[in-house]
N, C-alpha and C. Protein backbone atom coordinates (compact mmCIF):
# COMPACT_ATOMS: atom_id res chain seq x y z
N UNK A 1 102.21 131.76 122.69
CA UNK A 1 102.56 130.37 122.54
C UNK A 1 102.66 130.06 121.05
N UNK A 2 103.52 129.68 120.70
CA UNK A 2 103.90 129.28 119.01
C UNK A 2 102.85 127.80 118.81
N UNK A 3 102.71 127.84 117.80
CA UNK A 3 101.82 127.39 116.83
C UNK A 3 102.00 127.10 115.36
N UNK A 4 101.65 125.67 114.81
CA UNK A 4 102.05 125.64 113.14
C UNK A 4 100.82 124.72 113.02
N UNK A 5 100.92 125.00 111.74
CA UNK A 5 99.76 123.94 110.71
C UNK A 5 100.42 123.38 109.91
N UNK A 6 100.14 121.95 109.70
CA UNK A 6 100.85 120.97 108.72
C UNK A 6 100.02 121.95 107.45
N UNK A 7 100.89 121.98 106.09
CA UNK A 7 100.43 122.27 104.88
C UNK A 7 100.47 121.04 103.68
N UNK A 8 101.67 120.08 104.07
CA UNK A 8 101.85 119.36 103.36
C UNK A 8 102.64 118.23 103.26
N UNK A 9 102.80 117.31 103.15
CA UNK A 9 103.71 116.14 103.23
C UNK A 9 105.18 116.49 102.66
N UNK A 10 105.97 116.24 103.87
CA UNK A 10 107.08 116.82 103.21
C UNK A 10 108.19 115.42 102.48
N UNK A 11 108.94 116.12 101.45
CA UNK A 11 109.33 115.02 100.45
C UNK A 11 110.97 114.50 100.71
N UNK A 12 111.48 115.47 102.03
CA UNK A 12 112.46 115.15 102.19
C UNK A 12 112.70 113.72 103.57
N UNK A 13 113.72 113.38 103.39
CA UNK A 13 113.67 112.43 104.65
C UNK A 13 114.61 112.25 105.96
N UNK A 14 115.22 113.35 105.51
CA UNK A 14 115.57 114.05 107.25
C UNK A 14 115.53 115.59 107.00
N UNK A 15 115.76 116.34 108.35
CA UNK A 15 115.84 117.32 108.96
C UNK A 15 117.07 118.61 107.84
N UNK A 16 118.21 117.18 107.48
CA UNK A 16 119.51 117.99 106.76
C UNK A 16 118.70 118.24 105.17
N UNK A 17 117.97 116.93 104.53
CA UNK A 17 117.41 117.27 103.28
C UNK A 17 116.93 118.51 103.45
N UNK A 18 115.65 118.53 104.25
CA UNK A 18 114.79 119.89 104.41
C UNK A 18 115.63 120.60 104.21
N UNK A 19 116.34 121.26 105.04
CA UNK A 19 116.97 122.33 105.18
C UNK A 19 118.13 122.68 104.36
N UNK A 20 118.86 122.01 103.89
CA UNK A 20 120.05 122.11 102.83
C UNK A 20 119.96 121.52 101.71
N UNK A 21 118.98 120.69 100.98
CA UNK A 21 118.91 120.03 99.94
C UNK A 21 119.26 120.75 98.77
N UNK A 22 118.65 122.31 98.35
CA UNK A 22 119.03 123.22 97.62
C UNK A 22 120.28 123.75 97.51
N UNK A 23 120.97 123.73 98.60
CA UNK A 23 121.99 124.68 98.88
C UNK A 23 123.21 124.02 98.86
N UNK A 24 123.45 122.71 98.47
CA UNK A 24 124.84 122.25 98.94
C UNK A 24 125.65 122.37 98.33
N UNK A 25 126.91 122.68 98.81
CA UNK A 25 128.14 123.21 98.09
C UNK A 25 129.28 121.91 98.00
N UNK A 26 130.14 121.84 97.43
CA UNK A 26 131.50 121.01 97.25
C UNK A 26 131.68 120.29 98.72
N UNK A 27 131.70 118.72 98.53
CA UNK A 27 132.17 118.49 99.50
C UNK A 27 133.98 118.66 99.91
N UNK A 28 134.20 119.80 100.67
CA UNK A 28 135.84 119.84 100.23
C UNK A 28 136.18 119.37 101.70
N UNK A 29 137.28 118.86 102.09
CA UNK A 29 138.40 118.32 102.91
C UNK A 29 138.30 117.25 103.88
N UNK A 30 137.34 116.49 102.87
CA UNK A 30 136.89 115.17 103.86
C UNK A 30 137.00 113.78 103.21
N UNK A 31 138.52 114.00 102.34
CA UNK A 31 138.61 112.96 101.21
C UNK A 31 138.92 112.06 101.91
N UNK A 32 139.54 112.05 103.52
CA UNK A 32 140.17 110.84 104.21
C UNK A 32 139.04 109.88 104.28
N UNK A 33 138.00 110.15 104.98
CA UNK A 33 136.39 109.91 105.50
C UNK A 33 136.07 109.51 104.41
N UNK A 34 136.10 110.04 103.40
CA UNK A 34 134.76 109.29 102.33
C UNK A 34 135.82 107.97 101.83
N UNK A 35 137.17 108.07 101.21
CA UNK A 35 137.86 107.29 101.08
C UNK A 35 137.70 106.10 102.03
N UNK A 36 137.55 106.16 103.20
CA UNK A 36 137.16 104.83 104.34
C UNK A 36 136.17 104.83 104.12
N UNK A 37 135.53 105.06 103.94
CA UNK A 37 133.60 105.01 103.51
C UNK A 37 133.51 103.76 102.05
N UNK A 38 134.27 104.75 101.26
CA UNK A 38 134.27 103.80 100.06
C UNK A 38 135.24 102.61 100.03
N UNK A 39 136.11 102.63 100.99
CA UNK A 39 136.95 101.32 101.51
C UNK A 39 135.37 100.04 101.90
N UNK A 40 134.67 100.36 102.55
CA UNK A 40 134.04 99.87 103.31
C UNK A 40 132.97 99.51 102.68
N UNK A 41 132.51 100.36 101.52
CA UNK A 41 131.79 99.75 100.09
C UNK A 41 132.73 98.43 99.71
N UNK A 42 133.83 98.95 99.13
CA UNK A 42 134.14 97.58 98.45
C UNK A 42 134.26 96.03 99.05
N UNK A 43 134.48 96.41 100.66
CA UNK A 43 134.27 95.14 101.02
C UNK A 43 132.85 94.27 101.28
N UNK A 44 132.20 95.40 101.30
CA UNK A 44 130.58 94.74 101.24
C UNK A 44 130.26 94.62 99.72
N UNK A 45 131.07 94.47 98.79
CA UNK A 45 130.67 94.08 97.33
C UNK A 45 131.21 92.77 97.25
N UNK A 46 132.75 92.67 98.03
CA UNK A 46 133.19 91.65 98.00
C UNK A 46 132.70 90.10 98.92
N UNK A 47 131.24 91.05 99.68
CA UNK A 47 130.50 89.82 100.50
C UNK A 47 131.13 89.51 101.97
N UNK A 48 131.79 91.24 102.28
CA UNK A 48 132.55 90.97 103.48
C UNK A 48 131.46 92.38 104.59
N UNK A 49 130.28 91.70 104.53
CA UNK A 49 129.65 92.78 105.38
C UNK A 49 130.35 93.52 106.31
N UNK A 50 129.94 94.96 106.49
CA UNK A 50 130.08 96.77 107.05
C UNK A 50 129.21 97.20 107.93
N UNK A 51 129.45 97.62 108.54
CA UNK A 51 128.73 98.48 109.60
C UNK A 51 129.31 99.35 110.05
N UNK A 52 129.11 100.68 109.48
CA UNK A 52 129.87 102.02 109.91
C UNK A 52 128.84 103.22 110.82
N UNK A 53 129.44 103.07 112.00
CA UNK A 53 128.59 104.26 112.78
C UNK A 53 129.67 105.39 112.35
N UNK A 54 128.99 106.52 112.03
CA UNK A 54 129.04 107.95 112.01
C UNK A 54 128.24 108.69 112.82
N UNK A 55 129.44 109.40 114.01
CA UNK A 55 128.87 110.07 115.19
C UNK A 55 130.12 110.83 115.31
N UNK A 56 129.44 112.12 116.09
CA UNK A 56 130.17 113.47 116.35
C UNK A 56 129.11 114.51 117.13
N UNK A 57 130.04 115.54 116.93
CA UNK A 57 129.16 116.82 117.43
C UNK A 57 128.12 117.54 116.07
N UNK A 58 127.40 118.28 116.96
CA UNK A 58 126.45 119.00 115.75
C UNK A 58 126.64 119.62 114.83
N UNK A 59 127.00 119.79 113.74
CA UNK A 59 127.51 120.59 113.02
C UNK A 59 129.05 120.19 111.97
N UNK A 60 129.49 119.10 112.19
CA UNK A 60 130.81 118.83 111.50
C UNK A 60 130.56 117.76 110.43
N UNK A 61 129.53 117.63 110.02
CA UNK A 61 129.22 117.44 108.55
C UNK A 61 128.92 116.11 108.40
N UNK A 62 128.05 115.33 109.53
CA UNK A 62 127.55 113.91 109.35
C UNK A 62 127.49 113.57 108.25
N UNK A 63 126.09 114.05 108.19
CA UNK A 63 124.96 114.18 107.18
C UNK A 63 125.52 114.49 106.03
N UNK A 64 126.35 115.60 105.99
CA UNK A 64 126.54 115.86 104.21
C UNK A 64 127.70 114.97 103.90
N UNK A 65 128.53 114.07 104.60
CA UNK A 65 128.99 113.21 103.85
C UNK A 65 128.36 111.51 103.62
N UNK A 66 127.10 111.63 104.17
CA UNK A 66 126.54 110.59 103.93
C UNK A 66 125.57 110.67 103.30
N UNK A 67 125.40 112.17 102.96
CA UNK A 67 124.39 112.53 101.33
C UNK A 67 125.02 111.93 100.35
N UNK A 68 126.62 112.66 100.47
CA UNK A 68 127.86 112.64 99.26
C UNK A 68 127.56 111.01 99.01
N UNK A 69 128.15 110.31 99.62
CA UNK A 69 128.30 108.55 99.97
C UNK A 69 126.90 107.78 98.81
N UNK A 70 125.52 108.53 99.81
CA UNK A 70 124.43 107.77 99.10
C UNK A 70 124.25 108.62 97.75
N UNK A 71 124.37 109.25 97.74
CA UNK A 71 124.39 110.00 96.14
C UNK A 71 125.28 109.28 94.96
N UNK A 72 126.44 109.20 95.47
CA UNK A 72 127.20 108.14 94.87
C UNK A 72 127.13 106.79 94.11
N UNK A 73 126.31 106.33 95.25
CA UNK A 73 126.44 104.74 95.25
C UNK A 73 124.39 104.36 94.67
N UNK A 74 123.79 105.72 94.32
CA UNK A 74 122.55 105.52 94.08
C UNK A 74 122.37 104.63 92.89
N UNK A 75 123.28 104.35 92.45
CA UNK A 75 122.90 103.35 91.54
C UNK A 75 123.79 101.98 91.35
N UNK A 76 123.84 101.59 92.42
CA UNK A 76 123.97 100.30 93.10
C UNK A 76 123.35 99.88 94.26
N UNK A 77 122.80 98.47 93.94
CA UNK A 77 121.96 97.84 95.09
C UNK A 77 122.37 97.97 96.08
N UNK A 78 121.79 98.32 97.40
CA UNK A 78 121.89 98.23 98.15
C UNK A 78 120.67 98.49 99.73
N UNK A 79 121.31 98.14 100.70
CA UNK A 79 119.80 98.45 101.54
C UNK A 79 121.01 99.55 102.58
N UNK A 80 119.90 100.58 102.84
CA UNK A 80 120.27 101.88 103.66
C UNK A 80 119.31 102.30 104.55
N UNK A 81 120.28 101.94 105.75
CA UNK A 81 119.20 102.48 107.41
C UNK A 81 119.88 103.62 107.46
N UNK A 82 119.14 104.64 107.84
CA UNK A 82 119.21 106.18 108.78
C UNK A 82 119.06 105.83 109.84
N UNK A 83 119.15 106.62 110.83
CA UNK A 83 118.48 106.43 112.58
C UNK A 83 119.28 108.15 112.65
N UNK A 84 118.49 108.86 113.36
CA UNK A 84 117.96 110.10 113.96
C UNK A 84 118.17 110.47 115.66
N UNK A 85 119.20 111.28 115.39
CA UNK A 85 118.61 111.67 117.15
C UNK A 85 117.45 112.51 117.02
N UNK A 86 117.05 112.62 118.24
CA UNK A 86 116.03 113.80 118.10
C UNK A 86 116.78 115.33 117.93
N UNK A 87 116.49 115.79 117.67
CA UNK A 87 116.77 117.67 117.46
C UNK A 87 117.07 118.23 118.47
N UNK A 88 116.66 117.62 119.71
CA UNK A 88 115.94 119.02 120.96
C UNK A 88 117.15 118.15 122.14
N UNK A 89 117.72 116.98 121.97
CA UNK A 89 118.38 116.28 122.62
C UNK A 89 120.03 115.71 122.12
């Protein structure tokens, strides 16, 4: 029966940090997507509130374009919800 011990508080804040935070490469061929992404910035600068769900299958790059996105925009105000499926579901 498998078994772990917590060692330490971990510093990342999802599942994709953990695991790829070190490793990420070029975001390449998803200029359409981030381009509507950053469409959707400017209208929430212009005081025209956004709400963008990003959903798909496992693996086609949620997460790393909404690293790209908040990496970006880290230095402008703003407030940023995550929400999580579970892993196993």
């Amino acid at each position: 029966m498998p078994a772990w011990q917590v060692l330490r508080h971990s510093t990342g804040a999802s599942r994709f940090e953990a695991l790829r935070a070190s490793s990420l490469t070029p975001l390449i061929g998803r200029e359409e997507e981030f381009e509507f992404l950053q469409r959707r910035w400017a209208r929430v600068k212009e005081g025209r509130g956004q709400v963008v769900l990003v959903s798909g299958e496992a693996g086609i790059g949620k997460s790393r374009i909404a690293a790209v996105l908040a990496d970006r925009l880290s230095d402008e105000p703003s407030l940023r919800l995550r929400y999580f499926c579970n892993s196993h579901r």
